[in-house]
C-alpha atoms as a PDB file:
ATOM      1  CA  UNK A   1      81.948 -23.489  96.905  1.00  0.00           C
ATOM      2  CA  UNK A   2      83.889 -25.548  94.676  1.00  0.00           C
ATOM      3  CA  UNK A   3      84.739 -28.253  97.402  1.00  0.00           C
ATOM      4  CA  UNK A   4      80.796 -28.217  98.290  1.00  0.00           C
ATOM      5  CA  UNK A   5      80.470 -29.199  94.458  1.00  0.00           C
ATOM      6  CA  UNK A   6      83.059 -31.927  93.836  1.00  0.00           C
ATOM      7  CA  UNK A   7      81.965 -33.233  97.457  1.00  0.00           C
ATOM      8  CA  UNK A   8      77.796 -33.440  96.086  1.00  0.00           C
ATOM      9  CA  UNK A   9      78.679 -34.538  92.261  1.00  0.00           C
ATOM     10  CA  UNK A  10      81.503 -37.157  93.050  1.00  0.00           C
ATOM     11  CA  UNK A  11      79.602 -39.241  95.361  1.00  0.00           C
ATOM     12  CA  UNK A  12      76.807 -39.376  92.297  1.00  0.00           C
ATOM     13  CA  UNK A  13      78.613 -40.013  89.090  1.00  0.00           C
ATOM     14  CA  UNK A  14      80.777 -42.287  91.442  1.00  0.00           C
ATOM     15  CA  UNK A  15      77.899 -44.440  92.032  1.00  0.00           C
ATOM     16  CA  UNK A  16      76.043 -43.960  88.706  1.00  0.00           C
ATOM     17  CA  UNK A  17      79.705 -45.491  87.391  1.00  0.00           C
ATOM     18  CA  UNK A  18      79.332 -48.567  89.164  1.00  0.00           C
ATOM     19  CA  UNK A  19      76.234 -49.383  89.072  1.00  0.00           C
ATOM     20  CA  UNK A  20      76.880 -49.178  85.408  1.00  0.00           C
ATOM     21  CA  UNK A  21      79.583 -51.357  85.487  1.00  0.00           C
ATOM     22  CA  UNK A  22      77.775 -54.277  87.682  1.00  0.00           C
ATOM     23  CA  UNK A  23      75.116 -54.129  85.905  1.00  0.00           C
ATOM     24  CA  UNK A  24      77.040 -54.796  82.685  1.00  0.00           C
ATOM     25  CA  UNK A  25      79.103 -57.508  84.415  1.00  0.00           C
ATOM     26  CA  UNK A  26      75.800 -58.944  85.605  1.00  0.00           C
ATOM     27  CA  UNK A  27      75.031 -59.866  81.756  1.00  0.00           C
ATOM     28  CA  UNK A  28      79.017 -61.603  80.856  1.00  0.00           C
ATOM     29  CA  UNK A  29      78.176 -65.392  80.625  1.00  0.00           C
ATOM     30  CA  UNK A  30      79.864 -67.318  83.369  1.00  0.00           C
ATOM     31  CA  UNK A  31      82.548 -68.784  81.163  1.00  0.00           C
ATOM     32  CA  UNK A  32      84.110 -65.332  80.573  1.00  0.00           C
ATOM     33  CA  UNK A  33      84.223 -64.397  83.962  1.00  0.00           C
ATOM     34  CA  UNK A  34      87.477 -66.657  84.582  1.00  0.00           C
ATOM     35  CA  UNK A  35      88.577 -65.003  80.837  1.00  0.00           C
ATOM     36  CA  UNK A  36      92.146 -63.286  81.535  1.00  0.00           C
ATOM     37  CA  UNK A  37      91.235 -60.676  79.019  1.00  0.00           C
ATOM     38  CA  UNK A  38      87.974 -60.052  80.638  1.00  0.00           C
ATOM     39  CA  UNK A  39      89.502 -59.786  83.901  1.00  0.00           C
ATOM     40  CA  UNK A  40      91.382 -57.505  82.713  1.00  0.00           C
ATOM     41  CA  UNK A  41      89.309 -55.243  81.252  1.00  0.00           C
ATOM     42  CA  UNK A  42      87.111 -55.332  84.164  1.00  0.00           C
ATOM     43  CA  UNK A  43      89.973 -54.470  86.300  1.00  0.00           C
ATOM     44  CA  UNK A  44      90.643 -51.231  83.426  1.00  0.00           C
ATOM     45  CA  UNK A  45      87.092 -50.508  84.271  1.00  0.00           C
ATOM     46  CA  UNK A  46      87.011 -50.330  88.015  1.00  0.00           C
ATOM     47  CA  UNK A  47      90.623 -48.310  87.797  1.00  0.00           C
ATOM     48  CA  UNK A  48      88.541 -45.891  85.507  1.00  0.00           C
ATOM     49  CA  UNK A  49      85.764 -45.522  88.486  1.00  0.00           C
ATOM     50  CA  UNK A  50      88.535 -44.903  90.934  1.00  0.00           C
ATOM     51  CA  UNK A  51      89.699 -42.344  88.543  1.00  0.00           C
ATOM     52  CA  UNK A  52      85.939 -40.566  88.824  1.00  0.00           C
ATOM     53  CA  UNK A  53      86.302 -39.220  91.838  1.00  0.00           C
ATOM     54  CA  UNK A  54      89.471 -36.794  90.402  1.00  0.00           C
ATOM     55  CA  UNK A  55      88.208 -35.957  87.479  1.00  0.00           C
ATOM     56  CA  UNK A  56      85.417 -34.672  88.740  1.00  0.00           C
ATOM     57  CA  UNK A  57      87.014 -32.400  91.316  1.00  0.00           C
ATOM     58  CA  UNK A  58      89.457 -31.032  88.856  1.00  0.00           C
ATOM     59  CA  UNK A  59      86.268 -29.816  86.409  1.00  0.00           C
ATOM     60  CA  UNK A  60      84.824 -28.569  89.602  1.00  0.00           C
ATOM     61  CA  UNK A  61      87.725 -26.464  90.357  1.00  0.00           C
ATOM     62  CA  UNK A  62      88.730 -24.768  86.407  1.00  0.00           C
ATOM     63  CA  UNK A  63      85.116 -23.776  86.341  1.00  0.00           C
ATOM     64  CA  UNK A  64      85.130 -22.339  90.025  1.00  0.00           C
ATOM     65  CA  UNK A  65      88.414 -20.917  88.461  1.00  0.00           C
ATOM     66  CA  UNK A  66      86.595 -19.783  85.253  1.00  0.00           C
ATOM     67  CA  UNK A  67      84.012 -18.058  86.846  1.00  0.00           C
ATOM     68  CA  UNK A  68      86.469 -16.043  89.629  1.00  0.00           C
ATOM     69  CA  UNK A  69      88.313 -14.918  86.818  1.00  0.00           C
ATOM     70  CA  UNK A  70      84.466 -13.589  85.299  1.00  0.00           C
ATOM     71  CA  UNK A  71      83.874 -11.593  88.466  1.00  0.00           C
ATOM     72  CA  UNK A  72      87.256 -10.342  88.753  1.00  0.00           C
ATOM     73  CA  UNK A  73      86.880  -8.910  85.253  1.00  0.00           C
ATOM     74  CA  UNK A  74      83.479  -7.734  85.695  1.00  0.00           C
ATOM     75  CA  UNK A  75      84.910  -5.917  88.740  1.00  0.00           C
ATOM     76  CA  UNK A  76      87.896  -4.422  86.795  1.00  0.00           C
ATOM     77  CA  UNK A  77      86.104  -3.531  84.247  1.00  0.00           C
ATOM     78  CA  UNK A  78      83.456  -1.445  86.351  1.00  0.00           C
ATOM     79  CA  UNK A  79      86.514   0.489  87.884  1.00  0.00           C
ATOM     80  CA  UNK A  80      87.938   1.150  84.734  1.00  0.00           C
ATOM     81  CA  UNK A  81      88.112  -0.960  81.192  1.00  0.00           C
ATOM     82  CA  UNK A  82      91.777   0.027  80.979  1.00  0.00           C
ATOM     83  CA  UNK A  83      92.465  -2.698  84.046  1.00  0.00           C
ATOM     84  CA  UNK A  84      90.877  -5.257  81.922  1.00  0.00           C
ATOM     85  CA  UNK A  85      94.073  -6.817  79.776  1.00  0.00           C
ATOM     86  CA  UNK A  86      95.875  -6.696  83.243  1.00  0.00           C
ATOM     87  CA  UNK A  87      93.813  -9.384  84.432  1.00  0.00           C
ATOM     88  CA  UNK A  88      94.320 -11.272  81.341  1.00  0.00           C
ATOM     89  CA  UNK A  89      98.389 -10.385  81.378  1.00  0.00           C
ATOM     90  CA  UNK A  90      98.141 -11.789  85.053  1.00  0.00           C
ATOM     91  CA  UNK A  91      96.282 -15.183  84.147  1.00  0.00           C
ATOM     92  CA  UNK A  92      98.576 -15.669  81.523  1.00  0.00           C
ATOM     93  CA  UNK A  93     101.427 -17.695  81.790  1.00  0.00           C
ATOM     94  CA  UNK A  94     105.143 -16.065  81.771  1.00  0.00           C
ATOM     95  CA  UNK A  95     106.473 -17.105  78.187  1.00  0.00           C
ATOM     96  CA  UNK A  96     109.346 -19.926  79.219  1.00  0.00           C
ATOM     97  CA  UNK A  97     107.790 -20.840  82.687  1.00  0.00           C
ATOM     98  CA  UNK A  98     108.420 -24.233  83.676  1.00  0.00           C
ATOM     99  CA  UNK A  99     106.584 -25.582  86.392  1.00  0.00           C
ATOM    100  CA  UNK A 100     108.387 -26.332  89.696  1.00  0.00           C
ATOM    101  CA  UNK A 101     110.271 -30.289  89.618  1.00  0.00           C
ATOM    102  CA  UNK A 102     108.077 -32.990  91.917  1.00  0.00           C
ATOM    103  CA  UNK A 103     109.283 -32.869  95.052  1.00  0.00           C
ATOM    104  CA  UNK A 104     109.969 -29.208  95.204  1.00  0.00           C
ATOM    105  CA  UNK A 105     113.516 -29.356  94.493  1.00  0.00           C
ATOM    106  CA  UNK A 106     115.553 -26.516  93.504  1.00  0.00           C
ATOM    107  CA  UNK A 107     115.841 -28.353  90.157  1.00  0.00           C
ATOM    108  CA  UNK A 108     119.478 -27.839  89.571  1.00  0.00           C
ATOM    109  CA  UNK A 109     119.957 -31.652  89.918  1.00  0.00           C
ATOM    110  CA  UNK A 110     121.229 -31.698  93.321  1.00  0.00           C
ATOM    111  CA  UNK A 111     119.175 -32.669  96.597  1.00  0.00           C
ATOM    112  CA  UNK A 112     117.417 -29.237  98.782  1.00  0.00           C
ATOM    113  CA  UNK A 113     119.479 -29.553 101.773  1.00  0.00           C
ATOM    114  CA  UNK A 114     117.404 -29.184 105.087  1.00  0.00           C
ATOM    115  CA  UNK A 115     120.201 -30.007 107.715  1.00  0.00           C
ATOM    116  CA  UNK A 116     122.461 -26.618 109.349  1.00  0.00           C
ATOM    117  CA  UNK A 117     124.312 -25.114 107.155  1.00  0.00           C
ATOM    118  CA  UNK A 118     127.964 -25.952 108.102  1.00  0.00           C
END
């Protein structure tokens, strides 16, 4: 469901963005078009567009999140209220965690081998 979201909402704020923009740019004089700083914060605007698309997906997906974790609890909760601050000791994080290094490494600073091991 979440996916079905992002896909229907991105496409709209996407274009409501740009029009936005154009229609803004539509209204510089002509002079400041060949402005550097206006170039450049047009460019800072159409990154910011681009950037639309991901936003919107990741709000999508915490409250497709937000509302799992609702039904689980309503679930638990019908089975027996004592289940209830298990769900919340799952969800939370371990104290210390740190999340995985990019990559997938093994973090220790040296390179995941993949070859035989010899």
């Amino acid at each position: 469901m979440s996916s079905w979201g992002a896909d229907r909402l991105s496409p709209r704020i996407q274009r409501t963005a740009t029009v936005t923009l154009l229609e803004r740019a539509q209204r510089v004089e002509l002079a400041s078009m060949e402005d550097p700083e206006f170039n450049r914060l047009l460019e800072s605007a159409r990154f910011g567009i681009n950037s639309v698309h991901r936003l919107t997906t990741e709000s999508v997906a915490v409250l497709s999140t937000l509302l799992s974790m609702a039904a689980t609890g309503g679930v638990l909760f019908t089975l027996s209220p004592v289940l209830l601050p298990l769900l919340v000791l799952i969800a939370a994080p371990a104290r210390g965690a740190r999340p995985s290094p990019p990559g997938g490494g093994t973090g220790c600073g040296r390179p995941r081998r993949t070859g035989p091991i010899r």
